[in-house]
C-alpha atoms as a PDB file:
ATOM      1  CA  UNK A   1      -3.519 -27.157 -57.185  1.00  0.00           C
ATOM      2  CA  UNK A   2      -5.226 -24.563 -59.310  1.00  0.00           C
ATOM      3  CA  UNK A   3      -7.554 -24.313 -56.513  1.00  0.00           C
ATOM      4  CA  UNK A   4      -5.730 -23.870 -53.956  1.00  0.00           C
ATOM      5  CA  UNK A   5      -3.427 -21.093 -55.517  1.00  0.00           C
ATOM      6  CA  UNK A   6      -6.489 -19.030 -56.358  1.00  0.00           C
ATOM      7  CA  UNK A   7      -7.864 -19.359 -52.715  1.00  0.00           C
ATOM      8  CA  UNK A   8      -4.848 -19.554 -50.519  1.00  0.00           C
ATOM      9  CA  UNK A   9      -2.609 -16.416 -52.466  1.00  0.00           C
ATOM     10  CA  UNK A  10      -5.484 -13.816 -52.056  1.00  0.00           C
ATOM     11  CA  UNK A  11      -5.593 -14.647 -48.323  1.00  0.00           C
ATOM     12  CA  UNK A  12      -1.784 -14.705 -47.770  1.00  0.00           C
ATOM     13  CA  UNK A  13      -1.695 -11.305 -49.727  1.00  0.00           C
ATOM     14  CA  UNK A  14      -4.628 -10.013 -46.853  1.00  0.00           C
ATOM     15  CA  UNK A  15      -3.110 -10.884 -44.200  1.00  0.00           C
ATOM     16  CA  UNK A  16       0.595  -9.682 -45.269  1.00  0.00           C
ATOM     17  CA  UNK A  17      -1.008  -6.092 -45.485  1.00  0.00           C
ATOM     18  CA  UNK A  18      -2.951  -6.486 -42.353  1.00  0.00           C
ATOM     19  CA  UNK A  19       0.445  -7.313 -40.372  1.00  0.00           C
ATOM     20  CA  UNK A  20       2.480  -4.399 -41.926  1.00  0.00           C
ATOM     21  CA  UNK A  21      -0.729  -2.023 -41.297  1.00  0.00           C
ATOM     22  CA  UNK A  22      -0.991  -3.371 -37.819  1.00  0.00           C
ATOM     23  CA  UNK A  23       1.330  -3.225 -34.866  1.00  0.00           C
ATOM     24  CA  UNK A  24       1.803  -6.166 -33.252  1.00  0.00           C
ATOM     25  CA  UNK A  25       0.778  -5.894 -29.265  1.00  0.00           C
ATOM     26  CA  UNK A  26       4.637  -6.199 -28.541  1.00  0.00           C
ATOM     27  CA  UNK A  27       5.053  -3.162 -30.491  1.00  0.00           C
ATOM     28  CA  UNK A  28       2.041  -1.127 -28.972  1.00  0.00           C
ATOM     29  CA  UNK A  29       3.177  -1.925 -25.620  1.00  0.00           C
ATOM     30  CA  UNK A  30       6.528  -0.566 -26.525  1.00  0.00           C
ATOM     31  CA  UNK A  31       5.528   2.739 -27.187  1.00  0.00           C
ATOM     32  CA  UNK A  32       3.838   3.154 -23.265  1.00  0.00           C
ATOM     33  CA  UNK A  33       5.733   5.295 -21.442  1.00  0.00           C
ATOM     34  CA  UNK A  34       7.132   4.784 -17.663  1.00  0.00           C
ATOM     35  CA  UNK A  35       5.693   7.733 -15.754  1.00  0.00           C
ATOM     36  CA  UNK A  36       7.388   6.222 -12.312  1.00  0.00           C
ATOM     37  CA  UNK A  37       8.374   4.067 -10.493  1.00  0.00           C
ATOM     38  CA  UNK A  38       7.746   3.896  -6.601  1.00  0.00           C
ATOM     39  CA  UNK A  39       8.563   1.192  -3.743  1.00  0.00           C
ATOM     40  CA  UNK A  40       5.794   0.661  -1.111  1.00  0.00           C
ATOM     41  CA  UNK A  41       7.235   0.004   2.363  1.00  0.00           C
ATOM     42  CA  UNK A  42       4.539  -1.722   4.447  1.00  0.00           C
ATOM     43  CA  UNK A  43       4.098  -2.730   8.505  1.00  0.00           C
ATOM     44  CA  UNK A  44       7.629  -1.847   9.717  1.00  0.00           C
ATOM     45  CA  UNK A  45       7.110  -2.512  13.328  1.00  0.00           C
ATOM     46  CA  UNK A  46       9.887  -0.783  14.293  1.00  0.00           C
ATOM     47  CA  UNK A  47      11.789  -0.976  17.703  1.00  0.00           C
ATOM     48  CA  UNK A  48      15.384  -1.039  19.098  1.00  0.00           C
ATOM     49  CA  UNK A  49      14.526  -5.120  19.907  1.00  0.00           C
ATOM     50  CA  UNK A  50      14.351  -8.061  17.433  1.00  0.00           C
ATOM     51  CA  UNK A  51      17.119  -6.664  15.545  1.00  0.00           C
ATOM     52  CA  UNK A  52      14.426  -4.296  13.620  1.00  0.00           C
ATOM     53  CA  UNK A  53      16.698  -1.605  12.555  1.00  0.00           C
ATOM     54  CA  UNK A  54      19.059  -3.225  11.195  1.00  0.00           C
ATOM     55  CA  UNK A  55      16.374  -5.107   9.001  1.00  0.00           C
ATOM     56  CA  UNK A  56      14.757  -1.718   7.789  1.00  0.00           C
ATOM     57  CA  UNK A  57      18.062  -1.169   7.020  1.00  0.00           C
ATOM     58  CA  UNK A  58      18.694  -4.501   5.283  1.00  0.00           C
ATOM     59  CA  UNK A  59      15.470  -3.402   3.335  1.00  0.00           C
ATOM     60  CA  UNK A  60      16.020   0.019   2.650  1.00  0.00           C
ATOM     61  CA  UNK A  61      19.806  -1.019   0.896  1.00  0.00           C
ATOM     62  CA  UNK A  62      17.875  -3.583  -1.236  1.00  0.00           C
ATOM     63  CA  UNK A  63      15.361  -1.147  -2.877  1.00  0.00           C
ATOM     64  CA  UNK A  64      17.978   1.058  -3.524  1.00  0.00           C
ATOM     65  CA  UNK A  65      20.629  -1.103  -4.963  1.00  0.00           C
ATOM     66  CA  UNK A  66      18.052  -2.612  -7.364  1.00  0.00           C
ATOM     67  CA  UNK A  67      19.277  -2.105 -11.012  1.00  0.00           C
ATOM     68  CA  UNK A  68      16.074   0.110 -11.698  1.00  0.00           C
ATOM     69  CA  UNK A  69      15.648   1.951  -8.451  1.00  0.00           C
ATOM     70  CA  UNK A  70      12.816   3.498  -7.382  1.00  0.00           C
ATOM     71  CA  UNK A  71      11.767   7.342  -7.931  1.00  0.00           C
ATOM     72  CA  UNK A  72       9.997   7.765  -4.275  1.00  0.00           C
ATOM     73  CA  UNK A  73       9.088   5.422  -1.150  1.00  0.00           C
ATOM     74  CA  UNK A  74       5.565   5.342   0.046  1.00  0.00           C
ATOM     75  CA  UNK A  75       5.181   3.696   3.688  1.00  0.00           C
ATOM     76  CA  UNK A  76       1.507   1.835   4.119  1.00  0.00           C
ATOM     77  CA  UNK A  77       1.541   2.214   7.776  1.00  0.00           C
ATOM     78  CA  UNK A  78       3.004   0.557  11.144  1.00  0.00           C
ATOM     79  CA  UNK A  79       6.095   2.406  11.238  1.00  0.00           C
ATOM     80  CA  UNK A  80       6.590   1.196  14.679  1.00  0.00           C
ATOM     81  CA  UNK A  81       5.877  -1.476  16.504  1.00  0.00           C
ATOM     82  CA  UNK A  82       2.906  -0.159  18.744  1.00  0.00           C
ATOM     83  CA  UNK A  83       2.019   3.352  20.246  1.00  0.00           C
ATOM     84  CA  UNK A  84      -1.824   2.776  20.785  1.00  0.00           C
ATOM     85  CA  UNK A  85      -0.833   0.986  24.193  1.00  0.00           C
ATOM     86  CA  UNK A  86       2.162   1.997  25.470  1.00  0.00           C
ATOM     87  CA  UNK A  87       3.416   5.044  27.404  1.00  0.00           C
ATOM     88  CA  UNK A  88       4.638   8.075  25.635  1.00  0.00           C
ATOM     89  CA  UNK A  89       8.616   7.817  26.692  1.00  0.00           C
ATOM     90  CA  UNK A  90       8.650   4.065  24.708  1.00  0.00           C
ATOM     91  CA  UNK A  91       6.378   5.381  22.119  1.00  0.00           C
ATOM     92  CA  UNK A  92       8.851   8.621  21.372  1.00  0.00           C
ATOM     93  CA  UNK A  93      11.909   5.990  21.393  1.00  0.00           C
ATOM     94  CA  UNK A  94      10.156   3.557  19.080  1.00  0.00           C
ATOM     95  CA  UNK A  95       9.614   6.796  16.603  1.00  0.00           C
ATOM     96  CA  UNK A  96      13.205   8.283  17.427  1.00  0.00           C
ATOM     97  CA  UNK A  97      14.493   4.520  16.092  1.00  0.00           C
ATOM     98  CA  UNK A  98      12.359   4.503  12.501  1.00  0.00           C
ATOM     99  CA  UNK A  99      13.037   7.857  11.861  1.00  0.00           C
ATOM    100  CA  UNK A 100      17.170   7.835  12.487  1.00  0.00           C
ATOM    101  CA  UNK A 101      16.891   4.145  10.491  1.00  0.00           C
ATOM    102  CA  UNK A 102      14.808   6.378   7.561  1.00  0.00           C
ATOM    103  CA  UNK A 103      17.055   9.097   7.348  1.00  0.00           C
ATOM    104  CA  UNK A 104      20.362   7.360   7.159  1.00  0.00           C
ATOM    105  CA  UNK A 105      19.476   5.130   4.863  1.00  0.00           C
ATOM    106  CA  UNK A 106      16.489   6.471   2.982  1.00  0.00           C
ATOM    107  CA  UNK A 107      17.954   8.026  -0.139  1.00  0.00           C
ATOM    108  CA  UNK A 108      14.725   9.200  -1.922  1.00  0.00           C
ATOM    109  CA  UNK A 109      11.585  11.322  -1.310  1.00  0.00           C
ATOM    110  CA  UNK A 110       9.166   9.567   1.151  1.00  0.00           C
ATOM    111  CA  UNK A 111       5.804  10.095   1.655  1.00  0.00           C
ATOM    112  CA  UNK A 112       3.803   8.772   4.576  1.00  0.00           C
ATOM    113  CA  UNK A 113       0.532   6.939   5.624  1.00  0.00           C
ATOM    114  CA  UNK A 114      -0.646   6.135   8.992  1.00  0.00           C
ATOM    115  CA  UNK A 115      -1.523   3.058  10.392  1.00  0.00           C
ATOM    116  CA  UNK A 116      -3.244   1.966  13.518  1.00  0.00           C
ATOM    117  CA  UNK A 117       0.196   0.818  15.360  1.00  0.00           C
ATOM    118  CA  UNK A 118       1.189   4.116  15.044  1.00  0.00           C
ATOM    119  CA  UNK A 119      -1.603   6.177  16.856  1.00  0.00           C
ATOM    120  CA  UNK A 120      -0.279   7.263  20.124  1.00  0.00           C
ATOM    121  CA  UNK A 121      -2.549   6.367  23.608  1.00  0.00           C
ATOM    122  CA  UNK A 122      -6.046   5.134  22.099  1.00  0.00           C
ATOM    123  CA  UNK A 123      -5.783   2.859  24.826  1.00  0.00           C
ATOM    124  CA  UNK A 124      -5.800   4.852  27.692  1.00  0.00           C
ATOM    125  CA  UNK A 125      -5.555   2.725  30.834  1.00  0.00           C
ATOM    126  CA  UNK A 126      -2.430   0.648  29.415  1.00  0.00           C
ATOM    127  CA  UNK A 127      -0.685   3.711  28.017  1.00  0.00           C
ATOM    128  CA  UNK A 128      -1.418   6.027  31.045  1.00  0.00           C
ATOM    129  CA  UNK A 129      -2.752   8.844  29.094  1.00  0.00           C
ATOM    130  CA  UNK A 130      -5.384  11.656  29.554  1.00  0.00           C
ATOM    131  CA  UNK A 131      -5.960  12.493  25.460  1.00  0.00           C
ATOM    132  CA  UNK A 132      -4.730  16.327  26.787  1.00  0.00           C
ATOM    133  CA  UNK A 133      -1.077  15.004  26.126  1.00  0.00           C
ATOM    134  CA  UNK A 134       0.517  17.102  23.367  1.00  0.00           C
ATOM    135  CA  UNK A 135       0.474  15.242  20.336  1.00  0.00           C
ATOM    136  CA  UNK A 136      -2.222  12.580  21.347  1.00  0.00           C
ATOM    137  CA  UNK A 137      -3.866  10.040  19.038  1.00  0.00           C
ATOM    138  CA  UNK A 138      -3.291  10.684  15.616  1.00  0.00           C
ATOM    139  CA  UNK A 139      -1.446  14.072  16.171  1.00  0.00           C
ATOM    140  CA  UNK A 140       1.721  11.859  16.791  1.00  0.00           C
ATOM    141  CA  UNK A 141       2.533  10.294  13.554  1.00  0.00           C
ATOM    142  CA  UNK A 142       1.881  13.785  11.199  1.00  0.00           C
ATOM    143  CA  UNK A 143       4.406  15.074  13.962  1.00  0.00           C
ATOM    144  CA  UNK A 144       7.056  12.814  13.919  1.00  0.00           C
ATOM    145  CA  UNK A 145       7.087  12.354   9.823  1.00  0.00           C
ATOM    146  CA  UNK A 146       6.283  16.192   8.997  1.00  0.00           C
ATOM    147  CA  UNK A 147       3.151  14.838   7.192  1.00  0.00           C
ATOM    148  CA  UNK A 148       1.054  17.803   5.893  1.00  0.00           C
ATOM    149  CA  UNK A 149      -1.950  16.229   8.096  1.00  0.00           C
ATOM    150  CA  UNK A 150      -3.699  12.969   8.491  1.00  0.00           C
ATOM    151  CA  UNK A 151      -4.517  12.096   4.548  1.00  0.00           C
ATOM    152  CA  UNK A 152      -3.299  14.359   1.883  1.00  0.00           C
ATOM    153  CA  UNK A 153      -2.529  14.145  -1.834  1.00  0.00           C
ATOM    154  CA  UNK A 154      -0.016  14.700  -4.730  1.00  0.00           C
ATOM    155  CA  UNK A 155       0.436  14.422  -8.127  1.00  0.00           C
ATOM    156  CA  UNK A 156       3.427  12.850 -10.051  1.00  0.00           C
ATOM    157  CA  UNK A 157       3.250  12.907 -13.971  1.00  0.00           C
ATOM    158  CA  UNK A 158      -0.150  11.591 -15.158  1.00  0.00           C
ATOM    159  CA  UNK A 159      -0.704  10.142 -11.684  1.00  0.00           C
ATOM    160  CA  UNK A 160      -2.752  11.416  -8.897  1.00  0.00           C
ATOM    161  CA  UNK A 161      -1.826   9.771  -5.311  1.00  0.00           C
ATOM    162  CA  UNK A 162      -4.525   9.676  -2.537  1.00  0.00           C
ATOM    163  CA  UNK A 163      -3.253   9.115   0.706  1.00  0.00           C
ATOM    164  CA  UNK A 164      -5.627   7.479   3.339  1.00  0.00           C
ATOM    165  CA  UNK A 165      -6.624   7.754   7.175  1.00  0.00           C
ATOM    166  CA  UNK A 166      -8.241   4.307   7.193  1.00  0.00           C
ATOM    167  CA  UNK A 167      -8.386   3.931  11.198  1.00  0.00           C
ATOM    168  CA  UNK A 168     -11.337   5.202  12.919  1.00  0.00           C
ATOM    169  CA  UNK A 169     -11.421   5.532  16.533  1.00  0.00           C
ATOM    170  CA  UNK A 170     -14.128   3.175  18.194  1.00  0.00           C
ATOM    171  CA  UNK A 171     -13.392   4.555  21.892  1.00  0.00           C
ATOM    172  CA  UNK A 172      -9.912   2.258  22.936  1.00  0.00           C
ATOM    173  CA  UNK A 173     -10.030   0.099  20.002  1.00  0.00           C
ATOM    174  CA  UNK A 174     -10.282   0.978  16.254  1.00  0.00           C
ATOM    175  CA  UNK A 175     -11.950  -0.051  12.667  1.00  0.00           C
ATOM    176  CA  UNK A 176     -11.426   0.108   9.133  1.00  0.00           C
ATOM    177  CA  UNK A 177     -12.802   3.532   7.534  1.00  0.00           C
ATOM    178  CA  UNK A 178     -12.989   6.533   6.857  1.00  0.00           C
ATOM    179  CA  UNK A 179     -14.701   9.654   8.577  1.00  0.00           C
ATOM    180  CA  UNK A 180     -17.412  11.583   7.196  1.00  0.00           C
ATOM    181  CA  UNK A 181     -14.763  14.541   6.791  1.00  0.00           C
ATOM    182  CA  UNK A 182     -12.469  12.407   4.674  1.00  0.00           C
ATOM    183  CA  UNK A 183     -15.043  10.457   2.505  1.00  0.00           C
ATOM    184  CA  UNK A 184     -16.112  14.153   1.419  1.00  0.00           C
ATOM    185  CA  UNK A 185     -12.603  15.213   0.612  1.00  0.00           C
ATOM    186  CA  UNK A 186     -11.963  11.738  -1.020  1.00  0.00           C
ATOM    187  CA  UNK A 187     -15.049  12.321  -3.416  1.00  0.00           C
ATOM    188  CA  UNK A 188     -13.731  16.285  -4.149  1.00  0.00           C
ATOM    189  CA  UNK A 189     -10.530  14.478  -4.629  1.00  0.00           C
ATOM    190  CA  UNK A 190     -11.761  12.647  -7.714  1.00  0.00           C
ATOM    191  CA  UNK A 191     -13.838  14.576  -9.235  1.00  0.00           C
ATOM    192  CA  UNK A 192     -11.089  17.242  -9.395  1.00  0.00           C
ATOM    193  CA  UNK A 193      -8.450  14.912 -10.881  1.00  0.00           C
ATOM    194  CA  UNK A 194     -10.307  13.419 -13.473  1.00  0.00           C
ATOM    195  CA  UNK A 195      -7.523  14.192 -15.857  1.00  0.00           C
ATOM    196  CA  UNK A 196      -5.038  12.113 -13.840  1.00  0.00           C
ATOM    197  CA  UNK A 197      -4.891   7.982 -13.066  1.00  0.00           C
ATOM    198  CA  UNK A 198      -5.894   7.448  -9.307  1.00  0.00           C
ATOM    199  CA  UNK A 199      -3.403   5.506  -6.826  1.00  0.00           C
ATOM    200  CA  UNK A 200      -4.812   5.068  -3.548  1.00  0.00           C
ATOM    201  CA  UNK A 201      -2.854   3.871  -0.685  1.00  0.00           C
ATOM    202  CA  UNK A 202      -4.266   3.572   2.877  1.00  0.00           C
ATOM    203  CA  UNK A 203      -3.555   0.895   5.415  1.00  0.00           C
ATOM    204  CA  UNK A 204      -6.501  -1.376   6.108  1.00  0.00           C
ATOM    205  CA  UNK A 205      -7.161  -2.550   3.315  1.00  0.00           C
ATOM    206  CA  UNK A 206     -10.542  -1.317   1.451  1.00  0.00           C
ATOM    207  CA  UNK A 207     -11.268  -4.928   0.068  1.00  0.00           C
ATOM    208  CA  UNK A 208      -9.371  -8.095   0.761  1.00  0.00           C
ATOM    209  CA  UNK A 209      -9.927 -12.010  -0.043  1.00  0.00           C
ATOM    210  CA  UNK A 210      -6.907 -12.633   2.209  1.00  0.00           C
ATOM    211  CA  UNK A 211      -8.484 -10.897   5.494  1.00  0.00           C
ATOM    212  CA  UNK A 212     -10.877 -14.405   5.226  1.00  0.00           C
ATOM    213  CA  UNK A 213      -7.642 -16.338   6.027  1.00  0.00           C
ATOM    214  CA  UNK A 214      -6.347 -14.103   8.686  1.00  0.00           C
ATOM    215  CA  UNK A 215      -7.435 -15.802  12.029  1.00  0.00           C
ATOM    216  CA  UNK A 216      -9.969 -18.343  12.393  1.00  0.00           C
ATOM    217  CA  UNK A 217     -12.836 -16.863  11.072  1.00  0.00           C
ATOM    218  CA  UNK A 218     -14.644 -19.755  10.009  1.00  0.00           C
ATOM    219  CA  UNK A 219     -14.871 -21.195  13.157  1.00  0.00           C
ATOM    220  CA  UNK A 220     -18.798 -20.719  14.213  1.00  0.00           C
ATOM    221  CA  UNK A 221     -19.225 -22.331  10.625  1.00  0.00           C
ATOM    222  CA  UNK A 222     -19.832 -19.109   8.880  1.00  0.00           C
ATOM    223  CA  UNK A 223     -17.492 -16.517   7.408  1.00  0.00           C
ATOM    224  CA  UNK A 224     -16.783 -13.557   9.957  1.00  0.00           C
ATOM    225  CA  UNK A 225     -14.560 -10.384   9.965  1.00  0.00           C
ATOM    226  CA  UNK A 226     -13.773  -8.429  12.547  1.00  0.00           C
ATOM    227  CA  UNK A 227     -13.842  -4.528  12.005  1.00  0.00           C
ATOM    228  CA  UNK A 228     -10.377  -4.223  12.390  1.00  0.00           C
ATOM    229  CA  UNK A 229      -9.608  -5.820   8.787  1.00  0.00           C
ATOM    230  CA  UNK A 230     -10.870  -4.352   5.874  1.00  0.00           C
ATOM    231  CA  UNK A 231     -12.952  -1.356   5.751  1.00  0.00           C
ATOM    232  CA  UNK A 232     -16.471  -1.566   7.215  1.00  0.00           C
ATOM    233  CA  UNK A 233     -17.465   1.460   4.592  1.00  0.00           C
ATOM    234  CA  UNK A 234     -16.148  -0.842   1.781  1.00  0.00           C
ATOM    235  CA  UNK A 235     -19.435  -0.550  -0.476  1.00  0.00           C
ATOM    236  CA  UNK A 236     -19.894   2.907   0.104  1.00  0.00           C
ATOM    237  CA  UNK A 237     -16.139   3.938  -1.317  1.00  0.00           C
ATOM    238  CA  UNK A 238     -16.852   0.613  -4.305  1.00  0.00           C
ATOM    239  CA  UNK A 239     -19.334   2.938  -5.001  1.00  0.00           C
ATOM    240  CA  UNK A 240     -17.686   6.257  -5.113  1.00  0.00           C
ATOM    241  CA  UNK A 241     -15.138   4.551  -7.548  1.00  0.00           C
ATOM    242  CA  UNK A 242     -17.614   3.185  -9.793  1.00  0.00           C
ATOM    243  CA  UNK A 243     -18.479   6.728 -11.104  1.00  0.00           C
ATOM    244  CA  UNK A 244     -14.561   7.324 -11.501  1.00  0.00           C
ATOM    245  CA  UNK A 245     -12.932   4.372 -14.231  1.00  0.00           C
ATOM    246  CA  UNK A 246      -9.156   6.310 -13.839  1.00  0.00           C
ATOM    247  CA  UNK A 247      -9.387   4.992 -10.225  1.00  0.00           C
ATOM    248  CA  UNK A 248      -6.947   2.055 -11.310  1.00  0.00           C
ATOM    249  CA  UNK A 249      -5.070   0.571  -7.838  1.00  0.00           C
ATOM    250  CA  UNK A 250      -5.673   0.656  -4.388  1.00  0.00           C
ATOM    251  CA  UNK A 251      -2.504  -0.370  -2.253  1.00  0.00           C
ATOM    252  CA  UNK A 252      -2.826  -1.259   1.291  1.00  0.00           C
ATOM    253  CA  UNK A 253      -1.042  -3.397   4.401  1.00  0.00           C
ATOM    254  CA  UNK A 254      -1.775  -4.507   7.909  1.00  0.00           C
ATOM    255  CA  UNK A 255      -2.531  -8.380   7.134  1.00  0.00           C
ATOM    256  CA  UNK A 256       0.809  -8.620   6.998  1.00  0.00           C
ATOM    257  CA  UNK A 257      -0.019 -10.979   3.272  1.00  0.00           C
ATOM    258  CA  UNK A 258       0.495 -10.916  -0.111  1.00  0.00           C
ATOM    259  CA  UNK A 259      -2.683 -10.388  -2.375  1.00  0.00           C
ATOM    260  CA  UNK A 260      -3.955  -8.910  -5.294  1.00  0.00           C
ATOM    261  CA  UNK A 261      -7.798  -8.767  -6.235  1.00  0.00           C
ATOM    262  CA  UNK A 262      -9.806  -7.629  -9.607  1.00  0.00           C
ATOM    263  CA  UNK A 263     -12.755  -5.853  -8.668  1.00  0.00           C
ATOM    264  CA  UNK A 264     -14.883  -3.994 -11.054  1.00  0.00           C
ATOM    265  CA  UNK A 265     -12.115  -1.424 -13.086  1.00  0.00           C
ATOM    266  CA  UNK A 266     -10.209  -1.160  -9.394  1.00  0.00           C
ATOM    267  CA  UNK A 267      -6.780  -3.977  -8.387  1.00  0.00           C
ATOM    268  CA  UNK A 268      -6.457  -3.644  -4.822  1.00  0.00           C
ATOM    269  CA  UNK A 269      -3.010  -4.732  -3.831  1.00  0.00           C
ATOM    270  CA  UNK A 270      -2.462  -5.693  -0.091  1.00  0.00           C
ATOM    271  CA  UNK A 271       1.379  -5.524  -0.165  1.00  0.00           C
ATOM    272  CA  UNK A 272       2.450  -8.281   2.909  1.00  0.00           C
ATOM    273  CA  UNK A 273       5.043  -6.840   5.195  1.00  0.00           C
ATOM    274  CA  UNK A 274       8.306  -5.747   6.382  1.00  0.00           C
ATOM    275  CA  UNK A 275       8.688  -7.102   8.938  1.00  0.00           C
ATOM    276  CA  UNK A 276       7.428 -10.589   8.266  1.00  0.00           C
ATOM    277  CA  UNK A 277       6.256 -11.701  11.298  1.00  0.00           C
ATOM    278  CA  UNK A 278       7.018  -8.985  13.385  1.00  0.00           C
ATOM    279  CA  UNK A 279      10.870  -9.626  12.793  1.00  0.00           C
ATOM    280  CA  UNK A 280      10.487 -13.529  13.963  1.00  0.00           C
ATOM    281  CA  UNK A 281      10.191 -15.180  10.376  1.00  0.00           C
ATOM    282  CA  UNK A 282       7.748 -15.210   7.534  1.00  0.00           C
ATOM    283  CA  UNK A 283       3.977 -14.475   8.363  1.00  0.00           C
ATOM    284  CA  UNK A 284       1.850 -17.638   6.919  1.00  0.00           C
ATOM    285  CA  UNK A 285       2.840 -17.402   3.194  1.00  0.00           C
ATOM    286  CA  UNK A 286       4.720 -14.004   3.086  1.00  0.00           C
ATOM    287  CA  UNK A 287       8.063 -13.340   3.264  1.00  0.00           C
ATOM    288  CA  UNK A 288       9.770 -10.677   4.631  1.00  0.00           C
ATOM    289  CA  UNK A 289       9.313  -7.784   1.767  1.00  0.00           C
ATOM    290  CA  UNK A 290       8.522  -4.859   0.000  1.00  0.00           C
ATOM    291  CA  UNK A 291       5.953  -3.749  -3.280  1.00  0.00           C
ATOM    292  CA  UNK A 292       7.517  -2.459  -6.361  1.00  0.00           C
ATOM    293  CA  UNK A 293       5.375  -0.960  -8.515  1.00  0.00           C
ATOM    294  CA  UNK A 294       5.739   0.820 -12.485  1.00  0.00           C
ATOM    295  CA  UNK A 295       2.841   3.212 -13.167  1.00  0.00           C
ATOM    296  CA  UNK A 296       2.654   3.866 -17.132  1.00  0.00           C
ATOM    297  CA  UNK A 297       0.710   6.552 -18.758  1.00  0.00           C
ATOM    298  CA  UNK A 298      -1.720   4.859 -20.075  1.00  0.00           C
ATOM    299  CA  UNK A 299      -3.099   4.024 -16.843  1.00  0.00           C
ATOM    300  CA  UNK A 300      -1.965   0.260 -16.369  1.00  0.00           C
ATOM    301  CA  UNK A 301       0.558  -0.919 -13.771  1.00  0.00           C
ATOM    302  CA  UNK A 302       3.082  -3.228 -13.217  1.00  0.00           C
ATOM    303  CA  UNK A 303       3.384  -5.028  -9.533  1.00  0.00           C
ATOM    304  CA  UNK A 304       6.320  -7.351  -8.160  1.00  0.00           C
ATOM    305  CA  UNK A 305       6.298  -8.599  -4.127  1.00  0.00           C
ATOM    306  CA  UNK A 306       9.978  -8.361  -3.397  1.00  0.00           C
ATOM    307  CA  UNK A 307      11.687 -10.561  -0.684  1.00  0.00           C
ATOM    308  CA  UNK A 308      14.746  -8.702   0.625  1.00  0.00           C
ATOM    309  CA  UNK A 309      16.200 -12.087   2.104  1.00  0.00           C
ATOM    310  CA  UNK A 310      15.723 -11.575   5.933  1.00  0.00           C
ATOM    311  CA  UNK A 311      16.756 -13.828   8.319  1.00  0.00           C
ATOM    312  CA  UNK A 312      15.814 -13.240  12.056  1.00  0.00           C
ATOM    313  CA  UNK A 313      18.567 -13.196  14.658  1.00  0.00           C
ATOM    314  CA  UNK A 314      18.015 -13.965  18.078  1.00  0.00           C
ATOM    315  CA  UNK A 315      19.041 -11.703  21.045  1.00  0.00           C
END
């Protein structure tokens, strides 16, 4: 018993000190501030059909009757339902509907990202365009949201937010990526906010596991992706990122799934969908919902998928 008193007491008198001199991880992580909060509004797919607006609306009263509501909205993308294909007169009434949705209901600052859904007469023969029309192409969505052009940035608190053009034009169609123009102004991007955490949101996503389970691509017994669902420049911008380690999170849409991957010092969160599938149910595993997301100022995040309880009505 001697023994053991002379052993044992010593310790328990090391390890009492330790624990007073030493915050416990509960305690550390108490003292990390909030720097904001933002929702992330994904794949809309808006138009006056499917009972659409009134489920953007449905959506938009959810975030903001959440007991901590979010600072800002940040749309990934998709705002309507499709302009690349369709003649300007049902393209302008498809944006007329998100917008008048958006601005009764939308009670805080948004900021905007284009998708490929949202690109006005890429396809030429089925929208009946010339690419002369005022407007044309890209032009459309930084007209109809006021965006100060095609990608842009801001900074809120101690965290820098890149905004993406991730669709290239491949004549009628499109792929995942970005222009020469744009990967330049990306890399000047980051090297002059070193100071700041990075957010990144663009809507293809930059790297996805869940693009594999999108379609049958398997079939021919190997693994294929079309260009269409992730970005084809992926390594090149993995890269780029590797020389930055405050690029922390990468936010995206268009699968229309839920999914967050660890690659390297980067998450890359592809935030499912509002709309579900395209306002007729859930799409594979996703609900209809929205991303929530806490940026702190040490640089870490906190992410919730948040299913606004759609249910589709018939017309």
């Amino acid at each position: 018993m001697k023994l053991y008193a002379k052993v044992l007491l010593p310790l328990l008198l090391v390890l009492l000190m330790a624990s007073c001199s030493n915050p416990s991880k509960t305690q550390q992580a108490s003292q990390v501030r909030r720097a904001i909060r933002f929702a992330h509004f994904t794949d809309i797919h808006m138009e006056p059909k499917r009972n659409a607006p009134k489920g953007l609306e449905t959506a938009l009263k959810h975030m903001q009757s959440l007991d901590d509501q979010p600072e800002l909205l940040i749309t990934g993308g998709d705002h309507v339902m499709d302009a690349m294909d369709v003649n300007g007169n049902w393209t302008q009434t498809q944006y007329d509907t998100v917008k008048q949705v958006l601005d009764e209901h939308c009670h805080i600052p948004i900021y905007y990202c284009i998708g490929n859904h949202d690109v006005w007469g890429w396809g030429k023969e089925k929208s009946q365009t010339t690419g002369d029309e005022p407007y044309w192409g890209k032009a459309k969505p930084v007209h109809e949201f006021q965006m100060p052009k095609r990608y842009y940035s801001f900074s809120k608190d101690t965290w820098h937010f890149i905004i993406l053009d991730s669709v290239m034009s491949e004549g009628q169609h499109y792929a995942g990526g970005l222009d020469d123009e744009q990967f330049q102004w990306l890399r000047n991007e980051l090297a002059q906010n070193q100071d700041k955490f990075i957010v990144i949101v663009s809507h293809i996503p930059i790297l996805s596991a869940a693009a594999l389970l999108d379609g049958e691509n398997e079939k021919d017994g190997q693994w294929k992706l079309p260009r269409q669902w992730i970005h084809m420049d992926a390594r090149k911008i993995k890269d780029l990122f590797d020389e930055y380690p405050n690029v922390k999170l990468c936010i995206s849409g268009h699968l229309h799934l839920v999914e967050r991957l660890e690659y390297n010092h980067v998450t890359y969160v592809c935030d499912g969908a509002v709309c579900g599938a395209w306002w007729s149910g859930d799409h594979m595993e996703c609900d209809e919902g929205y991303g929530v997301f806490d940026l702190y100022d040490d640089g870490t995040f906190a992410y919730q998928y948040v299913s606004y309880g759609w249910q589709p009505v018939s017309e």
